[in-house]
Protein backbone atom coordinates (compact mmCIF):
# COMPACT_ATOMS: atom_id res chain seq x y z
CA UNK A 1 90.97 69.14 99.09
CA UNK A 2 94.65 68.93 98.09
CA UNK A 3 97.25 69.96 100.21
CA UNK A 4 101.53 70.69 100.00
CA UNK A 5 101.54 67.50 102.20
CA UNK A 6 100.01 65.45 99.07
CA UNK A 7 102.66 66.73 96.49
CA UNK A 8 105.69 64.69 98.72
CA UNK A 9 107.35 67.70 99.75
CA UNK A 10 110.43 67.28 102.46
CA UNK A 11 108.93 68.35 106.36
CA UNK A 12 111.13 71.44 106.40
CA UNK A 13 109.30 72.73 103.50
CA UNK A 14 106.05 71.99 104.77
CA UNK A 15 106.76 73.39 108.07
CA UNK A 16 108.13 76.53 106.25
CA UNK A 17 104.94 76.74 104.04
CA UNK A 18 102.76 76.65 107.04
CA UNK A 19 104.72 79.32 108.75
CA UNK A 20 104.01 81.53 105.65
CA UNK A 21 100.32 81.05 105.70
CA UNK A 22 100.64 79.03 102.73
CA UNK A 23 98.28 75.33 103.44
CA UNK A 24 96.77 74.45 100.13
CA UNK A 25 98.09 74.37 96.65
CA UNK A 26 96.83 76.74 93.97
CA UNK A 27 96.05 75.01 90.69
CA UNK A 28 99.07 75.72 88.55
CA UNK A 29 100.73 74.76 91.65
CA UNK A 30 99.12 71.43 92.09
CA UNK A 31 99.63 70.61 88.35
CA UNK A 32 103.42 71.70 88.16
CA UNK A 33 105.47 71.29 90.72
CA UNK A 34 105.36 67.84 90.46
CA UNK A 35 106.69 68.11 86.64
CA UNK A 36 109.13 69.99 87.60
CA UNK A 37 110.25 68.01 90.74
CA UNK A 38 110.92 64.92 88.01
CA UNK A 39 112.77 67.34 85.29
CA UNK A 40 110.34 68.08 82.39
CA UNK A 41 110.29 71.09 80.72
CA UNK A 42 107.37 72.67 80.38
CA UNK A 43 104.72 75.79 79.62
CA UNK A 44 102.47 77.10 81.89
CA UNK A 45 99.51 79.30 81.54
CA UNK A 46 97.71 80.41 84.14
CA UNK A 47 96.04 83.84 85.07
CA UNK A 48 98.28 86.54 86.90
CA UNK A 49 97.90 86.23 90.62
CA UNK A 50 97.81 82.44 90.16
CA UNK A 51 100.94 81.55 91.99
CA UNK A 52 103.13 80.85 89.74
CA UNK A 53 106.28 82.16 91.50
CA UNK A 54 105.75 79.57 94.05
CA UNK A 55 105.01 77.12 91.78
CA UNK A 56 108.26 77.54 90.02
CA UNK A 57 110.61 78.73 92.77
CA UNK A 58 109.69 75.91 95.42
CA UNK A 59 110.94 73.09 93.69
CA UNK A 60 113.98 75.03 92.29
CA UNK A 61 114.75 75.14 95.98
CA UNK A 62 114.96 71.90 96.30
CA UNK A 63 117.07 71.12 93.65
CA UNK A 64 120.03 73.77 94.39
CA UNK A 65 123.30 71.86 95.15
CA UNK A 66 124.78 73.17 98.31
CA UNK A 67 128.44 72.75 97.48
CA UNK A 68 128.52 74.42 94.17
CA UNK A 69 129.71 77.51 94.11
CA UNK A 70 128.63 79.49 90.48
CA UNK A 71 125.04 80.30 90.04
CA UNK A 72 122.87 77.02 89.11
CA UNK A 73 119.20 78.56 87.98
CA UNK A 74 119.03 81.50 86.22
CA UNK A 75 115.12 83.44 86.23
CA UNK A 76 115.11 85.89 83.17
CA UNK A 77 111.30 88.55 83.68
CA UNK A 78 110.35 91.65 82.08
CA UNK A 79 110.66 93.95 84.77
CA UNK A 80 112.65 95.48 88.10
CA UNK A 81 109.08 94.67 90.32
CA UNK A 82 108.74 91.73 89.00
CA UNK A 83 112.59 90.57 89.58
CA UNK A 84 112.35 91.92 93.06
CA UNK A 85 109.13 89.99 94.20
CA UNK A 86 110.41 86.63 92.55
CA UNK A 87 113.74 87.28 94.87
CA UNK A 88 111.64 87.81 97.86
CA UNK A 89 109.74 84.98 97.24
CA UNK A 90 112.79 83.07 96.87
CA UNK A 91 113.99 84.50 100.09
CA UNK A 92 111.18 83.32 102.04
CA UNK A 93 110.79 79.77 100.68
CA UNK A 94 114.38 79.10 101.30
CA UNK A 95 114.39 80.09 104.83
CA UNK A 96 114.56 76.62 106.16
CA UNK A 97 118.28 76.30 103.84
CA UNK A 98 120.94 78.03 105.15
CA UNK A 99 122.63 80.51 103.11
CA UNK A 100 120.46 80.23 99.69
CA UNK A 101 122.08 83.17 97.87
CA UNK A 102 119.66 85.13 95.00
CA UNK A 103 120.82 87.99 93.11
CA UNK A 104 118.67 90.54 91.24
CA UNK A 105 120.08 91.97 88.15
CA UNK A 106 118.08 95.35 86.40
CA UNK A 107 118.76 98.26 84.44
CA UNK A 108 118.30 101.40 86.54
CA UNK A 109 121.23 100.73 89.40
CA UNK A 110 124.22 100.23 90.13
CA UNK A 111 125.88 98.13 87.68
CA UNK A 112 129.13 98.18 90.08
CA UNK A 113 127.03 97.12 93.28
CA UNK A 114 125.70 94.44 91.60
CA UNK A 115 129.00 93.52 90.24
CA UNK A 116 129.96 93.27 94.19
CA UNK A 117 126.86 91.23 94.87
CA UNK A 118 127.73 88.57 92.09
CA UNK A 119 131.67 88.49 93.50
CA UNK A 120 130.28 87.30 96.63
CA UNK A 121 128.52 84.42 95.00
CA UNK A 122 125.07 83.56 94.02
CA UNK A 123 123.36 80.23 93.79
CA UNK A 124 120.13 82.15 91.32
CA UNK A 125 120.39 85.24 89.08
CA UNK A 126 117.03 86.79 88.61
CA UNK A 127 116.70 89.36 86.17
CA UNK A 128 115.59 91.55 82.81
CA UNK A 129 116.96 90.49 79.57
CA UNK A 130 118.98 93.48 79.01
CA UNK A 131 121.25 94.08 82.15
CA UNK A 132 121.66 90.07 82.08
CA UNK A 133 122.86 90.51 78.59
CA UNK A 134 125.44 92.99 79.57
CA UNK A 135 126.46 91.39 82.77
CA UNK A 136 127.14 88.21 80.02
CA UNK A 137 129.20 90.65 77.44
CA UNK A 138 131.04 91.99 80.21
CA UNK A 139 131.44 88.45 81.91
CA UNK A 140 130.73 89.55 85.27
CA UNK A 141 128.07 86.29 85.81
CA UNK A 142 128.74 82.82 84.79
CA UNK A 143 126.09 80.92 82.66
CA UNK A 144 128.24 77.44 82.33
CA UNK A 145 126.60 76.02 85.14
CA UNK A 146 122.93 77.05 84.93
CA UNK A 147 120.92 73.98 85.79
CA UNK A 148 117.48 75.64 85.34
CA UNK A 149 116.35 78.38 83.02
CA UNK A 150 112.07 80.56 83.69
CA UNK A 151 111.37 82.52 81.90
CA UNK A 152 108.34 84.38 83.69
CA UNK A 153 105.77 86.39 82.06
CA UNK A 154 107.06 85.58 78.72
CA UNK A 155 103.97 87.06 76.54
CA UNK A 156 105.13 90.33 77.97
CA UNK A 157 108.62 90.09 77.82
CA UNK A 158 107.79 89.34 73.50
CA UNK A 159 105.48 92.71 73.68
CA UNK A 160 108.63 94.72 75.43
CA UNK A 161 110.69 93.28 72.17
CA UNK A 162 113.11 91.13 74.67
CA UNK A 163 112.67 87.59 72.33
CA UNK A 164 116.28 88.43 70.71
CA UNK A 165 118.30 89.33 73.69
CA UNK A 166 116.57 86.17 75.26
CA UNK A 167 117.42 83.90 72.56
CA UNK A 168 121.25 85.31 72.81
CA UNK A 169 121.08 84.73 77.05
CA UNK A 170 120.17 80.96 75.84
CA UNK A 171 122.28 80.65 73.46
CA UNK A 172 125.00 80.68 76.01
CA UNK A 173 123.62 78.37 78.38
CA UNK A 174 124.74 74.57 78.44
CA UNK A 175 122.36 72.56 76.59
CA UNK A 176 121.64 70.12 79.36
CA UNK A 177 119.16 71.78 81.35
CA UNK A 178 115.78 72.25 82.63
CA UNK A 179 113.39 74.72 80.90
CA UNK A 180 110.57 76.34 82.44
CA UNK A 181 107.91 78.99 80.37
CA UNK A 182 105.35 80.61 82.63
CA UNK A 183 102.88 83.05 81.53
CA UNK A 184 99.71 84.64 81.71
CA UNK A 185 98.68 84.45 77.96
CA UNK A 186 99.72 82.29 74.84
CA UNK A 187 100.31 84.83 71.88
CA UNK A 188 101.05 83.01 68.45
CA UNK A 189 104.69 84.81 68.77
CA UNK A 190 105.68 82.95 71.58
CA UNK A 191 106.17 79.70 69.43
CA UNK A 192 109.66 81.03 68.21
CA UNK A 193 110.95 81.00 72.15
CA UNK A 194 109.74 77.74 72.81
CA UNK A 195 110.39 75.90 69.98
CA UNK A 196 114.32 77.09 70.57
CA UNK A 197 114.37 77.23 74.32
CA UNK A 198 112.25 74.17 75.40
CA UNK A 199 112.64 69.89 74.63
CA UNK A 200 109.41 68.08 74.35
CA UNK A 201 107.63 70.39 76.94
CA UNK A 202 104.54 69.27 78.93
CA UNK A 203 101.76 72.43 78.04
CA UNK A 204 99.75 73.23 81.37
CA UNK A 205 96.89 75.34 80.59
CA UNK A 206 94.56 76.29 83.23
CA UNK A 207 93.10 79.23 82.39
CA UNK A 208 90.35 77.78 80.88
CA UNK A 209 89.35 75.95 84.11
CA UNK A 210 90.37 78.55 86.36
CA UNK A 211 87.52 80.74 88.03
CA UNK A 212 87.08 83.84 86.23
CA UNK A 213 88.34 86.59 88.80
CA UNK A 214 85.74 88.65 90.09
CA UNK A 215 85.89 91.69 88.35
CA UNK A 216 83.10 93.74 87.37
CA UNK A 217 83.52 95.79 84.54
CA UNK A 218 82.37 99.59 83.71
CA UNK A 219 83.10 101.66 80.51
CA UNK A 220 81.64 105.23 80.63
CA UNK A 221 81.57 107.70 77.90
CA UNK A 222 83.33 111.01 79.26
CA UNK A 223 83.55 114.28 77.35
CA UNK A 224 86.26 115.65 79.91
CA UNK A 225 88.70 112.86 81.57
CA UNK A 226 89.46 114.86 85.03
CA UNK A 227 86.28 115.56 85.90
CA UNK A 228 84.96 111.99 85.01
CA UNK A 229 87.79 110.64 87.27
CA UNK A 230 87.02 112.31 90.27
CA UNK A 231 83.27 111.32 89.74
CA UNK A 232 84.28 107.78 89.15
CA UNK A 233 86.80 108.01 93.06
CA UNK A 234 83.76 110.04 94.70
CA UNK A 235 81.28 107.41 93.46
CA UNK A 236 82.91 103.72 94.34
CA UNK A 237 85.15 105.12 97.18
CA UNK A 238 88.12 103.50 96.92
CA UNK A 239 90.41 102.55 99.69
CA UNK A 240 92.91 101.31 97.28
CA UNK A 241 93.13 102.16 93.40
CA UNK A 242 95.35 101.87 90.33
CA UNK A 243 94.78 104.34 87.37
CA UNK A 244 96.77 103.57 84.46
CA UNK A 245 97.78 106.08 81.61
CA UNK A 246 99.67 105.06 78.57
CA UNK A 247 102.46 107.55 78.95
CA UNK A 248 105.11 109.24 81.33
CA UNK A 249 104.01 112.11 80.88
CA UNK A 250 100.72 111.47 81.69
CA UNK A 251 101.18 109.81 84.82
CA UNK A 252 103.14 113.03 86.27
CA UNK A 253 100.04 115.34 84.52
CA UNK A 254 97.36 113.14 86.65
CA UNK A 255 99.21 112.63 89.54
CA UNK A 256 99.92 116.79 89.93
CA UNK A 257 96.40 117.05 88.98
CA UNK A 258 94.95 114.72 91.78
CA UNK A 259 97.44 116.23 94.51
CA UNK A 260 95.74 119.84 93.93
CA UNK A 261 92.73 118.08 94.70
CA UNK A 262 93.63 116.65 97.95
CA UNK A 263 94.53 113.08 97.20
CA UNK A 264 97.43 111.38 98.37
CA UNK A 265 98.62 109.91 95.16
CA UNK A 266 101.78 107.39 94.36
CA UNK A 267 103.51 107.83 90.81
CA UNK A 268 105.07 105.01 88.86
CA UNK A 269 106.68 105.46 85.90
CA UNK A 270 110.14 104.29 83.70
CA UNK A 271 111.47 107.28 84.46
CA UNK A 272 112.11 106.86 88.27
CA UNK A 273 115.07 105.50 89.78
CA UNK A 274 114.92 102.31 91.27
CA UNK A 275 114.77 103.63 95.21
CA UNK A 276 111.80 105.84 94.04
CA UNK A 277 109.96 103.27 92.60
CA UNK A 278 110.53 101.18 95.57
CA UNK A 279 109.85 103.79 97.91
CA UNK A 280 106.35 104.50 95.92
CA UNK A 281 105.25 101.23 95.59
CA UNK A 282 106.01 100.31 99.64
CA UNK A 283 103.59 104.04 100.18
CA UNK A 284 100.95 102.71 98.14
CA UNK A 285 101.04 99.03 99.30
CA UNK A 286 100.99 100.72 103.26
CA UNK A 287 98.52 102.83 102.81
CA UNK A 288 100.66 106.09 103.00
CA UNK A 289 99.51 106.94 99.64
CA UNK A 290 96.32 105.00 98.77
CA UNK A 291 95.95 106.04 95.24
CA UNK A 292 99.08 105.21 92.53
CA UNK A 293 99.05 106.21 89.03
CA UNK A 294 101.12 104.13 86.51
CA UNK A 295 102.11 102.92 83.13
CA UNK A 296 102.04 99.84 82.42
CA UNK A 297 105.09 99.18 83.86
CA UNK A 298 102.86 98.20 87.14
CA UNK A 299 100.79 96.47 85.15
CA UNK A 300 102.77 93.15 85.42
CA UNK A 301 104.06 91.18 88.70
CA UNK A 302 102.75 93.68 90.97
CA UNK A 303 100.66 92.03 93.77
CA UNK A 304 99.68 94.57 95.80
CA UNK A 305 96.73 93.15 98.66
CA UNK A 306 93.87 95.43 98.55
CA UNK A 307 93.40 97.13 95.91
CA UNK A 308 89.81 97.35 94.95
CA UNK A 309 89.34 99.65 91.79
CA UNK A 310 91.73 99.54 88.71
CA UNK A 311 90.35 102.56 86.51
CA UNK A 312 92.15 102.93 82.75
CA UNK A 313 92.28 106.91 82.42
CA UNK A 314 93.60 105.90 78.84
CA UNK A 315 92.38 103.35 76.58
CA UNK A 316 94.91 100.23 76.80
CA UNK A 317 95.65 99.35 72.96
CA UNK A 318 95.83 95.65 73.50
CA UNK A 319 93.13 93.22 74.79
CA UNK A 320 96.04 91.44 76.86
CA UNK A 321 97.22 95.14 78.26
CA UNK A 322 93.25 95.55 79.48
CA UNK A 323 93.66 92.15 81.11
CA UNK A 324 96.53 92.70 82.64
CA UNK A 325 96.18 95.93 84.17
CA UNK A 326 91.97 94.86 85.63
CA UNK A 327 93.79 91.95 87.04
CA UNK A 328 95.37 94.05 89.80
CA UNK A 329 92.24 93.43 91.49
CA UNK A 330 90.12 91.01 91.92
CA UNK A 331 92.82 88.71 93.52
CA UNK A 332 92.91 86.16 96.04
CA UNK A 333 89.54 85.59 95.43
CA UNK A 334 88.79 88.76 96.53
CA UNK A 335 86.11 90.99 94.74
CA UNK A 336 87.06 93.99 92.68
CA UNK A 337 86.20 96.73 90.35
CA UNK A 338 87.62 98.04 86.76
CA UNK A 339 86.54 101.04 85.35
CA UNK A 340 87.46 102.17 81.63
CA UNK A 341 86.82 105.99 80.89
CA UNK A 342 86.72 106.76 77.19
CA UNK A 343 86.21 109.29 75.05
CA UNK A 344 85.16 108.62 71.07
CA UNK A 345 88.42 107.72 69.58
CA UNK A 346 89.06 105.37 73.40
CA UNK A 347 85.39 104.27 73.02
CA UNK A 348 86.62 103.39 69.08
CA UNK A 349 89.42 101.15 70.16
CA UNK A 350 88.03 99.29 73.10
CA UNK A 351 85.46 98.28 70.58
CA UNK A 352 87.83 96.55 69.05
CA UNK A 353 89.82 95.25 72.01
CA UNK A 354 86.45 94.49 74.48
CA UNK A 355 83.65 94.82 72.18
CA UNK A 356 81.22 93.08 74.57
CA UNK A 357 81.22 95.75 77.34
CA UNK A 358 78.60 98.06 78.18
CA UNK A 359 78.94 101.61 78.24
CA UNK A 360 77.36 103.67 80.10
CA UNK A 361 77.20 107.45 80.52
CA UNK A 362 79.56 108.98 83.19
CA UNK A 363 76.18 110.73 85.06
CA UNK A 364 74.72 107.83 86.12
CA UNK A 365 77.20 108.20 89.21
CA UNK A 366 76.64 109.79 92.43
CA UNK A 367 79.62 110.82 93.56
CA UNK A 368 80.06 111.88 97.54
CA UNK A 369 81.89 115.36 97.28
CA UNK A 370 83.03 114.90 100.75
CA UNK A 371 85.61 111.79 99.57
CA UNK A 372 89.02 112.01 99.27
CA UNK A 373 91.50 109.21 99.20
CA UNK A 374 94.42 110.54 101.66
CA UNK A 375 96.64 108.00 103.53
CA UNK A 376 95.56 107.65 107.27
CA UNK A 377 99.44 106.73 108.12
CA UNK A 378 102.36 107.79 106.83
CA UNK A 379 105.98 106.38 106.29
CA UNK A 380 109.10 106.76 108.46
CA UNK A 381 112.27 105.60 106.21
CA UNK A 382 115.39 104.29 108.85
CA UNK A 383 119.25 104.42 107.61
CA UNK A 384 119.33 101.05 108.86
CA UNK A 385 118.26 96.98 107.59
CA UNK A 386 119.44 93.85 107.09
CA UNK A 387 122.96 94.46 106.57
CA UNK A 388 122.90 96.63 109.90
CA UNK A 389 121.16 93.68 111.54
CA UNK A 390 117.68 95.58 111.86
CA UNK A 391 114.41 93.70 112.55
CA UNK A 392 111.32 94.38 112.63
CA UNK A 393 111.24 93.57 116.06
CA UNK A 394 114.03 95.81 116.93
CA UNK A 395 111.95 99.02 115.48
CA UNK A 396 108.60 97.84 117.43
CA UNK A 397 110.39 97.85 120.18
CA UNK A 398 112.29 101.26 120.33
CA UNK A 399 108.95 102.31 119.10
CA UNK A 400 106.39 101.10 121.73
CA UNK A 401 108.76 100.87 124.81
CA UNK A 402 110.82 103.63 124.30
CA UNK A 403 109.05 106.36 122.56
CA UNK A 404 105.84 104.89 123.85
CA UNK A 405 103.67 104.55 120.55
CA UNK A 406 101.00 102.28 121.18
CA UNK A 407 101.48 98.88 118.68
CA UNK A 408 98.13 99.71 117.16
CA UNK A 409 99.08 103.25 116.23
CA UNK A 410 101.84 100.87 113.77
CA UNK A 411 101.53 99.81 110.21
CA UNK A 412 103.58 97.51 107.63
CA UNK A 413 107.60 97.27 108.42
CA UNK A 414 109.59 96.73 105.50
CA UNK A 415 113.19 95.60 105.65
CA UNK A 416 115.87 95.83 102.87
CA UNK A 417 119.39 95.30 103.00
CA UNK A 418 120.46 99.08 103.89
CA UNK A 419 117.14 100.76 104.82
CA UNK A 420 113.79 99.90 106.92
CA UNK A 421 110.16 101.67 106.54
CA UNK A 422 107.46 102.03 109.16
CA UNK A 423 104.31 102.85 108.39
CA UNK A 424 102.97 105.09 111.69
CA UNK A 425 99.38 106.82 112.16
CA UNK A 426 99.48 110.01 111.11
CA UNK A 427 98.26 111.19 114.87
CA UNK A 428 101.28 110.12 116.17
CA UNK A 429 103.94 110.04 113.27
CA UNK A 430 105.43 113.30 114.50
CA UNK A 431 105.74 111.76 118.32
CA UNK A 432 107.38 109.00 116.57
CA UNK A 433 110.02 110.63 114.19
CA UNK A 434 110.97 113.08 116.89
CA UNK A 435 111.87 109.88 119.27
CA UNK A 436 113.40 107.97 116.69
CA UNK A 437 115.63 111.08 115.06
CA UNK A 438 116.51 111.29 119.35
CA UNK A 439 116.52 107.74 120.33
CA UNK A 440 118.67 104.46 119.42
CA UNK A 441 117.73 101.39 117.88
CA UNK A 442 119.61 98.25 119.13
CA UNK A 443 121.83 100.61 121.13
CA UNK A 444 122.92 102.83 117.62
CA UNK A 445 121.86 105.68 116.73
CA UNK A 446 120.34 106.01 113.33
CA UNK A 447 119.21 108.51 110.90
CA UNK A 448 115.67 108.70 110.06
CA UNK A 449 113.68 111.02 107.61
CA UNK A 450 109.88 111.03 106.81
CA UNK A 451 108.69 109.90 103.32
């Protein structure tokens, strides 16, 4: 069996690896990081959830020149999750480097903070095509140094109609570089980005050889959508679901819907700002809210642990949309389950899409009237993170020793640069607020409110 060790990689780096759980290479791993490592340019395709951010982002490490000072890779993806969890990724693979500086640049915040962010210097800019095109027009990055260009999830940054803003981001960059192209699928469109971004690139396709994820499939034929969803949560009994609709609108219908019926339901959709989103995705990913309703926004570079039912309340109108959004589960070679509801004009155009799925009819479940998906913990947000000095450490402490909350009674703790989230039983979240809201953390006293 292969292992980091076998691909030459400096100690640090293994050492670092191992510290993150990380011991044997994934297969797109394996095959590129070598490549890469040695300068070729090249296309990858490999299934979502394949590691690909690793794959690309560990040896981009490696190569960053300490002593330069403008940014030297430059990570262009379709959306604000996706930016952030490349960044994080980043952050944790360059923990053995001091000082490894990433920036994420997205529509939907402050342009002016993240105008302050680049004017304290950044070694890699990750971020959508459109707010890195207007950071360029207003010339608040610099591209004349970019050493390494990814372009991550390309197929869907073509379907989101990004392929001229990209092509106007490369335009600018210098011409000797490295070129990287990762995505999930190949459409025949993509030729037109690759044939202008990338020289003689090395194609890596694995998802022919790659284990099909194991996902079993269901299509019923519904009559009335509501009722046929809370048949399809009562029968398989979720502890963590997606359910995708195709519009805004819809997502804020289902979610209101499901909340009258006692679930505790996440909602992601383009119309949030970027702390909601965050602060709905860290609910759902806790536990605090078990059940999140999306676009397809969430459909791409989310990789949420856990989740064991994707169910489309609306028909996706692509086959690579259906493949995308059932591939929230199933991951990590975990098992999972994706259920399609449809009525006749859905059941028309997943005919066309999937026409090799059964369908079944909606009664053939035996739902348990007695299940409801409501969050067992819920989420305590702290005016307080990195840039505060807050650890993790310092909140498990003022919780268990001060306040007296016993460490098992404690979920996921999530650190960002200006505020922290615990995730606390819902027994004891009220024991815990009140000590916080009274108490100090690392000898301050900070505000605290409850999600």
């Amino acid at each position: 069996m292969p292992t980091f060790k076998n691909l030459s990689l400096p100690n640090e780096v293994l050492e670092n690896l191992n510290s993150l759980g990380y011991s044997v290479p994934t297969p797109i791993q394996e095959a590129t990081i070598p490549l890469i490592r040695e300068g070729e340019d090249i296309i990858a395709q490999a299934k979502t959830g394949s590691g690909k951010t690793l794959a690309f982002s560990l040896p981009l490490i490696l190569k960053l020149d300490e002593k330069e000072q403008s940014p030297q890779a430059l990570i262009i993806a379709p959306t604000r999750e996706l930016c952030e969890q490349i960044a994080g990724e980043i952050q944790k693979l360059a923990r053995y480097k001091s000082d490894v500086k990433v920036v994420t640049l997205y529509g939907g915040t402050s342009l002016t903070k993240q105008v302050a962010s680049l004017e304290k210097g950044a070694d890699i800019l990750v971020g959508t095509p459109g707010r890195l095109l207007d950071h360029f027009s207003r010339e608040t990055i610099q591209l004349e140094k970019i050493k390494t260009l990814i372009l991550d999830e390309a197929d869907r940054m073509l379907d989101m109609g990004f392929a001229d803003d990209i092509l106007k981001l490369v335009s600018n960059l210098p011409k000797q570089r490295q070129s990287l192209l990762f995505s999930a699928t190949y459409p025949e469109k993509i030729d037109r980005l690759t044939s202008t971004i990338l020289k003689n690139p090395i194609e890596i396709n694995l998802q022919s050889s790659e284990t099909k994820a194991d996902i079993e499939e269901f299509v019923y034929r519904v009559d009335d959508k509501d009722k046929a969803l809370l048949t399809t949560l009562k029968h398989f009994q979720p502890s963590l679901a997606i359910l995708f609709c195709n519009t805004k609108a819809k997502t804020v219908e289902v979610s209101d819907w499901l909340n009258e019926k006692g679930f505790d339901v996440a909602t992601l959709n383009g119309d949030l700002e970027q702390y909601e989103r965050q602060e709905m995705l860290l609910q759902f990913a806790n536990g605090s809210l078990p059940l999140l309703v999306a676009t397809d926004l969430a459909a791409r570079g989310l990789d949420i642990e856990g989740v064991d039912l994707v169910i489309n309340y609306d028909t996706p109108m692509k086959e690579e949309i259906y493949t995308h959004r059932i591939g929230r589960t199933g991951r990590a070679d975990k098992s999972g389950l994706a259920v399609t509801l449809c009525d006749e004009y859905g059941l028309r155009k997943l005919s066309e899409i999937k026409p090799n799925l059964k369908v079944d009819a909606i009664d053939t479940l035996k739902p348990n009237k007695n299940f409801y998906m409501q969050g067992e913990v819920g989420t305590l947000c702290i005016d307080g993170g990195k840039k505060k000095k807050v650890r993790a450490g310092d909140i498990l402490g003022t919780l268990c020793k001060d306040i007296g909350i016993d460490n098992k009674h404690i979920g996921k703790i999530n650190i960002y640069a200006t505020h922290s989230y615990v995730a606390i039983d819902k027994s004891v979240i009220k024991k815990a607020f009140n000590g916080l809201k009274n108490g100090k953390i690392k000898g301050k006293r900070l505000r605290v409110w409850w999600l």
